[in-house]
Protein backbone atom coordinates (compact mmCIF):
# COMPACT_ATOMS: atom_id res chain seq x y z
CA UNK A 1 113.22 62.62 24.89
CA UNK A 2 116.26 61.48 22.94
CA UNK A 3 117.91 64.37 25.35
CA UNK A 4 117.56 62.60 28.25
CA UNK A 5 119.00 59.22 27.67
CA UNK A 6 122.41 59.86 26.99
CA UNK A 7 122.14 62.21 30.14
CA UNK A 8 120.70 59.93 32.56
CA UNK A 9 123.50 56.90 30.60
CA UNK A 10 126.60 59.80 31.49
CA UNK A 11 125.86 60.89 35.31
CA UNK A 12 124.97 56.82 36.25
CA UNK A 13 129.30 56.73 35.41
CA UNK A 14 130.23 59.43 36.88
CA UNK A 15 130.32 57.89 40.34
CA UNK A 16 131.42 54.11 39.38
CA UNK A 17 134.51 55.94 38.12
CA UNK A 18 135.18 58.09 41.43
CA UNK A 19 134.65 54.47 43.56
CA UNK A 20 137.38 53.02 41.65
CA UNK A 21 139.54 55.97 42.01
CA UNK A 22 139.03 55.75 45.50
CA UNK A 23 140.22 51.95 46.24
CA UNK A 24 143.29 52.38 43.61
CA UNK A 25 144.37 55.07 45.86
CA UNK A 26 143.99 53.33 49.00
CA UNK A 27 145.85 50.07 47.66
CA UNK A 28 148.60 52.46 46.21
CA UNK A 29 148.73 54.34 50.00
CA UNK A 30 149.24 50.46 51.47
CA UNK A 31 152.22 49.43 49.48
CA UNK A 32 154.14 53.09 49.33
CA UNK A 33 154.30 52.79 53.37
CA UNK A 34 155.78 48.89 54.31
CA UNK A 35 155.87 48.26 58.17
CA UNK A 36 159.01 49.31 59.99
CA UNK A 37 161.28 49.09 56.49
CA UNK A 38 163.59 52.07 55.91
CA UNK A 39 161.24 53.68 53.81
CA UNK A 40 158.40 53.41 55.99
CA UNK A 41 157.08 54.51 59.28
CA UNK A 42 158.20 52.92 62.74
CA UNK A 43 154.96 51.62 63.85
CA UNK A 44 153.94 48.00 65.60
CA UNK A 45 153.33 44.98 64.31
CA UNK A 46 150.96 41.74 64.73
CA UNK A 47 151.07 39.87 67.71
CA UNK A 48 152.86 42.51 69.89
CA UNK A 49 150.50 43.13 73.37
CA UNK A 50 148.91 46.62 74.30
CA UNK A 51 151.72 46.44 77.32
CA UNK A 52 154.58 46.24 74.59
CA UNK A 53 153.49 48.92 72.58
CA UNK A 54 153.24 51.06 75.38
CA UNK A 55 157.07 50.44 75.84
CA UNK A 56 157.76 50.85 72.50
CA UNK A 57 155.76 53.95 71.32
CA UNK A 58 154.78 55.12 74.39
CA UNK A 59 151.04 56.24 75.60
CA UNK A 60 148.85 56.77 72.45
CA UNK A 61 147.18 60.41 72.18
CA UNK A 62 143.66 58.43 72.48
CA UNK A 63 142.77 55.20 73.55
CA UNK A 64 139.38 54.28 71.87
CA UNK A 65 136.64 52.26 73.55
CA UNK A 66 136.32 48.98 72.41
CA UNK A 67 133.73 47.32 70.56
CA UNK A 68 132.24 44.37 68.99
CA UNK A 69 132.84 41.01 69.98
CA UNK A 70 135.83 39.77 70.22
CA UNK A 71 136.47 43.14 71.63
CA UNK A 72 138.74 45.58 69.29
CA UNK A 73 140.57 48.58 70.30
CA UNK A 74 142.06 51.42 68.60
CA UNK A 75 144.75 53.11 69.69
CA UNK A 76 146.03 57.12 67.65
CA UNK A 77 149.13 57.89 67.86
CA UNK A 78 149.78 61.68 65.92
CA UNK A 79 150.97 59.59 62.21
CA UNK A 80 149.30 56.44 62.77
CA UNK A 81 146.55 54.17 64.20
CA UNK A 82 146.81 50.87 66.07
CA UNK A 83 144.22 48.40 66.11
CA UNK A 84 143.89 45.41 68.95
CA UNK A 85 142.18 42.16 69.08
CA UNK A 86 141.75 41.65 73.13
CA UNK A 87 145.53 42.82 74.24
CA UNK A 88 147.47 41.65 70.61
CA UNK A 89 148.32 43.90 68.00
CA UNK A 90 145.80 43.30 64.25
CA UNK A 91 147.29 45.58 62.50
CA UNK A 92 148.32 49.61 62.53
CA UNK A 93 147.48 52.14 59.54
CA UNK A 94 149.53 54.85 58.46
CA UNK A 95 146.92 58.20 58.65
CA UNK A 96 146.52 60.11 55.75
């Protein structure tokens, strides 16, 4: 019996450690790639419209549905993701 409880104590931290891993990593991914700086990746920013971007990066490789309400769009393009609120530019995310 004294077996078990230091064995069930050790695999209930095994996975709180791997969640924290996993956000540290995804905060670290956000600041190593700064919108359209010279280190970063040419993508578009808040506020521009879905006709802008078309200009701008041309036609996206897939144009999701949208969904929810207010309606939001995604947009892939092959190194990133673009994400609309109606026709404006939220936000766009780097793939990795």
């Amino acid at each position: 019996m004294k077996f078990w409880i230091p064995l069930l104590f050790a695999t209930t931290l095994i996975p709180a450690t791997q969640v924290v891993q996993a956000e540290v990593l995804l905060l670290d991914a956000i600041a190593e790639e700064p919108v359209n700086s010279p280190e970063g990746l040419q993508r578009p920013t808040r506020g521009l419209t879905m006709n802008q971007v078309r200009m701008q990066f041309g036609e996206p490789d897939y144009e999701h549905p949208w969904v929810g309400s207010p309606p939001i769009t995604r947009w892939d393009y092959p190194d990133y993701s673009v994400f609309f609120e109606f026709e404006m530019v939220l936000i766009s995310v780097v793939h990795r």
